[in-house]
Protein backbone atom coordinates (compact mmCIF):
# COMPACT_ATOMS: atom_id res chain seq x y z
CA UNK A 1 0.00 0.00 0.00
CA UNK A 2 1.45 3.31 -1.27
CA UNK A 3 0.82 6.48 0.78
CA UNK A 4 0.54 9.60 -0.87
CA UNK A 5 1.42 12.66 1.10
CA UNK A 6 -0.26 15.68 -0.49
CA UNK A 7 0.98 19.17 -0.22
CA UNK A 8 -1.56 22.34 0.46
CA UNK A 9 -0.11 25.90 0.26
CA UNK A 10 -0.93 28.09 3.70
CA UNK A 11 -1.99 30.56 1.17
CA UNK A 12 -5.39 28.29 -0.03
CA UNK A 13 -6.01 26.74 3.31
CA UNK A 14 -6.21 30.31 5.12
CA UNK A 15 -9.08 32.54 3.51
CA UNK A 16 -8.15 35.68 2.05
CA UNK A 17 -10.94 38.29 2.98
CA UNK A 18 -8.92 41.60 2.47
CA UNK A 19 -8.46 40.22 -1.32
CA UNK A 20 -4.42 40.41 -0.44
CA UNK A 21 -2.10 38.92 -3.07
CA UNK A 22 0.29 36.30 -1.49
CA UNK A 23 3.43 33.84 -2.37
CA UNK A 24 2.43 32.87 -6.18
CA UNK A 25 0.14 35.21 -6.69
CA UNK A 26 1.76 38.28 -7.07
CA UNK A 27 2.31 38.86 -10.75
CA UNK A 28 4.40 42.45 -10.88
CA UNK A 29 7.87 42.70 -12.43
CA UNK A 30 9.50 44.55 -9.42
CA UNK A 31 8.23 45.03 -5.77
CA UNK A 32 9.68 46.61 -3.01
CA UNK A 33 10.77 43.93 0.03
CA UNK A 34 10.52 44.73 3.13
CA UNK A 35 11.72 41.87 5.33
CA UNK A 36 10.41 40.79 8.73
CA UNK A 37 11.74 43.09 11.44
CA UNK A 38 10.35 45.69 9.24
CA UNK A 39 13.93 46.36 7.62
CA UNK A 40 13.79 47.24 3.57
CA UNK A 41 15.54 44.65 1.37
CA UNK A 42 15.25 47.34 -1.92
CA UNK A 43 13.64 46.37 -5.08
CA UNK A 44 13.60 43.38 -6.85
CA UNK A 45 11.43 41.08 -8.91
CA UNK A 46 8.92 38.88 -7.45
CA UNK A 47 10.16 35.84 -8.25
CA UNK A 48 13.61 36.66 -6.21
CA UNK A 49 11.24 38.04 -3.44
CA UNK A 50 9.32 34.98 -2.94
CA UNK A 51 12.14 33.31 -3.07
CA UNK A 52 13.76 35.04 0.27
CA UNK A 53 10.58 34.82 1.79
CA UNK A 54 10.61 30.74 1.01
CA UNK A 55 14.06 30.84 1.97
CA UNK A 56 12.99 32.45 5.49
CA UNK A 57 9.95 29.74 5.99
CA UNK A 58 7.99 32.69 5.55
CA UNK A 59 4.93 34.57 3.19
CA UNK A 60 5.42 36.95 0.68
CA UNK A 61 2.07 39.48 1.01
CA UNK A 62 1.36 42.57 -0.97
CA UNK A 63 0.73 45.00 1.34
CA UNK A 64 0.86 48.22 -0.95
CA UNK A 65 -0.49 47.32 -4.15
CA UNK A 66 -1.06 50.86 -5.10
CA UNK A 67 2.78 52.27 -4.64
CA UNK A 68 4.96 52.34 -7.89
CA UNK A 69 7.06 50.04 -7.35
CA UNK A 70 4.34 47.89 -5.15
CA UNK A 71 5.60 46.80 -1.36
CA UNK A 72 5.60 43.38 -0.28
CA UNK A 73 7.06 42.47 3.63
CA UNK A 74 7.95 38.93 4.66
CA UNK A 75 5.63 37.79 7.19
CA UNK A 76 3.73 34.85 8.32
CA UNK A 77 0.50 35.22 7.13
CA UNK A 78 -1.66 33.86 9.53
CA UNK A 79 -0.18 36.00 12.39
CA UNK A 80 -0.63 38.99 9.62
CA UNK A 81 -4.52 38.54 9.39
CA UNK A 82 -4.80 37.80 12.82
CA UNK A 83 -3.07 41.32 13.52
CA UNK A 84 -4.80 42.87 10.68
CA UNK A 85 -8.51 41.70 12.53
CA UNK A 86 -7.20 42.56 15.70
CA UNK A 87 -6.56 46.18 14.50
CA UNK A 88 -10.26 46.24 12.89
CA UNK A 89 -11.85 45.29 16.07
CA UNK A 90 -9.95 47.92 18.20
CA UNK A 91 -11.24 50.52 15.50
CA UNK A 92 -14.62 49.18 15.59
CA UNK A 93 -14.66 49.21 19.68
CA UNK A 94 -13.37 52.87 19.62
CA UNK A 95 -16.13 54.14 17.15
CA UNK A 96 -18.94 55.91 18.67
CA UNK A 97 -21.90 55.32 17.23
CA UNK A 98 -24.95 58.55 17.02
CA UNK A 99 -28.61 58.08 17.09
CA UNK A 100 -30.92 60.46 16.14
CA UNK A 101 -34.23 60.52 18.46
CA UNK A 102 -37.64 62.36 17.36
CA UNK A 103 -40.02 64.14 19.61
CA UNK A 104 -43.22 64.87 18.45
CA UNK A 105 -46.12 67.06 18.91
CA UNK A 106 -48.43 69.18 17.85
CA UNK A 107 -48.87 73.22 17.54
CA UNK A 108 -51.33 73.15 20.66
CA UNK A 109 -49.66 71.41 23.34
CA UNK A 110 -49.73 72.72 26.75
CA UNK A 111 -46.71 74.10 28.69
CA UNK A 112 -46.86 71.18 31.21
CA UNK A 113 -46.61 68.53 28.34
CA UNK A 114 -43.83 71.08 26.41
CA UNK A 115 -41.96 70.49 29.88
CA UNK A 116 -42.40 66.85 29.97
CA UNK A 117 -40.65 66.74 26.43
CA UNK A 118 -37.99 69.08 27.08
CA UNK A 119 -37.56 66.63 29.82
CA UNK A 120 -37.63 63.80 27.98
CA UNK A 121 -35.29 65.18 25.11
CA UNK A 122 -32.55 66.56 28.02
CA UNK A 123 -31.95 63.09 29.25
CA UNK A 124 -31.24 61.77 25.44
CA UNK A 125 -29.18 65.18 24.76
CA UNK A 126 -27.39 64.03 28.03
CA UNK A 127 -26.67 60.26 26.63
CA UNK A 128 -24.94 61.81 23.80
CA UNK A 129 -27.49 61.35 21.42
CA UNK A 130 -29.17 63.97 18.88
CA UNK A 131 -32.61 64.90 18.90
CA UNK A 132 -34.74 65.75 16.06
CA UNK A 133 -38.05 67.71 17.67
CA UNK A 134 -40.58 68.11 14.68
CA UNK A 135 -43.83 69.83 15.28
CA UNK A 136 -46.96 67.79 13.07
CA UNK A 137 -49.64 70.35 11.05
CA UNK A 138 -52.86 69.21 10.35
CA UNK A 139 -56.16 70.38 8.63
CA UNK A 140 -56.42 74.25 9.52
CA UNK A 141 -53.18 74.19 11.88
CA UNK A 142 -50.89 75.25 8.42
CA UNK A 143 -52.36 78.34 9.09
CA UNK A 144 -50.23 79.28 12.10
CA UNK A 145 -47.25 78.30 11.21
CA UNK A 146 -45.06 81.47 12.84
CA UNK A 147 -46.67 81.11 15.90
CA UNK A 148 -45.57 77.34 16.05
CA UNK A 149 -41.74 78.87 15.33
CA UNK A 150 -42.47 80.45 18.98
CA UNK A 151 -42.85 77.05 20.48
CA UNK A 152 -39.66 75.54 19.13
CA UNK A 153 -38.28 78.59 20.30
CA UNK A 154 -39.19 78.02 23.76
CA UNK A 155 -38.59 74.28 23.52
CA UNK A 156 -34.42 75.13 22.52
CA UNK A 157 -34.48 77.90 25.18
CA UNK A 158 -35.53 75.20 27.75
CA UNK A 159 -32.36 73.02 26.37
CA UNK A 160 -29.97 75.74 25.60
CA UNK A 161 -27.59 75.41 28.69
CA UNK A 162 -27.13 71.65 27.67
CA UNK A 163 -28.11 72.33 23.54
CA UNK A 164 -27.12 73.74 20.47
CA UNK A 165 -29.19 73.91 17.64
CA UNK A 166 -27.65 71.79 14.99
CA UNK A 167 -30.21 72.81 12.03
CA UNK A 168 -32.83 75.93 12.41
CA UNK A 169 -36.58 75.15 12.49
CA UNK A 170 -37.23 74.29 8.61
CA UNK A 171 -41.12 73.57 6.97
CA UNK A 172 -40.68 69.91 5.53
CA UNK A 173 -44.00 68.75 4.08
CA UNK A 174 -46.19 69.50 6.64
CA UNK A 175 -44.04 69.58 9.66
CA UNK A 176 -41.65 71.99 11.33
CA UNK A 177 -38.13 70.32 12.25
CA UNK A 178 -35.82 71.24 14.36
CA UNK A 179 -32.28 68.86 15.25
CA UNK A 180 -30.88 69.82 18.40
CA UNK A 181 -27.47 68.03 19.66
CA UNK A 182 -24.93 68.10 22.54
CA UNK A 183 -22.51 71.38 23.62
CA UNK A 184 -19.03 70.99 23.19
């Protein structure tokens, strides 16, 4: 019974998300080498790159396929992704991410209900989040629309130690918005 060993390149077995050309794959005539301490090797062809790398038990990866001549590094290319990931996630766990919230109402609300939504809209000003107050017309209620400027007035003067108004009170369709959002 004869037992064939087969052979499977790193480069196939690991997938290859960021669409990175590695070993074989990298078809220019020169590239730039920089080895793996981070120490530049100059420029040479491919072929005599990949062969260091080989040489060195190690990957050749494009990692600036846009330079002129394009820079490839020695590396082992598993650790590389895994670093690569690793630096993604950190970005992604640093990113802070906005929401906008809506208040509603309508152009004859009461002061003690104006209060409960200036209320409401301090404590998501205070979370960090934006809030987009938009005063609803409807039937005959068009026809007051700069009195209804007056409440959104008052609403923002309510919020303005906390508030800034990030876009004036602006007619879209038949509401009135207003976006209010946190001081600096």
């Amino acid at each position: 019974m004869k037992i064939i060993k087969s052979h499977i390149r790193r480069c196939f077995i690991i997938s290859n998300k960021n669409n990175l050309a590695i070993n074989e794959k990298i078809r220019d005539k020169e590239v730039r080498l920089i080895g793996e301490k981070g120490e530049q090797l100059g420029i040479m062809s491919a072929k005599e790159a990949y062969k260091i790398a080989k040489d060195a038990g190690l990957d050749l990866v494009k990692i600036s396929p846009n330079s002129d001549p394009p820079v490839c590094k020695t590396v082992d290319y598993g650790k590389y992704r895994y670093e690569l990931s690793r630096k993604e996630k950190e970005a992604r766990k640093k990113q802070k991410t906005m929401s906008i919230k809506e208040i509603r109402f309508s152009p004859n609300i009461d002061t003690n209900d104006l209060n409960t939504k200036a209320n409401q809209a301090r404590k998501f000003i205070e979370k960090g989040d934006k809030v987009k107050v938009s005063l609803r017309f409807r039937g005959r209620e068009l026809a007051h629309v700069n009195y209804s400027k007056q409440i959104l007035d008052s609403f923002f003067e309510q919020l303005s130690d906390i508030a800034v108004m990030d876009r004036q009170p602006k007619m879209e369709g038949r509401s009135m918005v207003m976006i209010l959002a946190k001081k600096s």
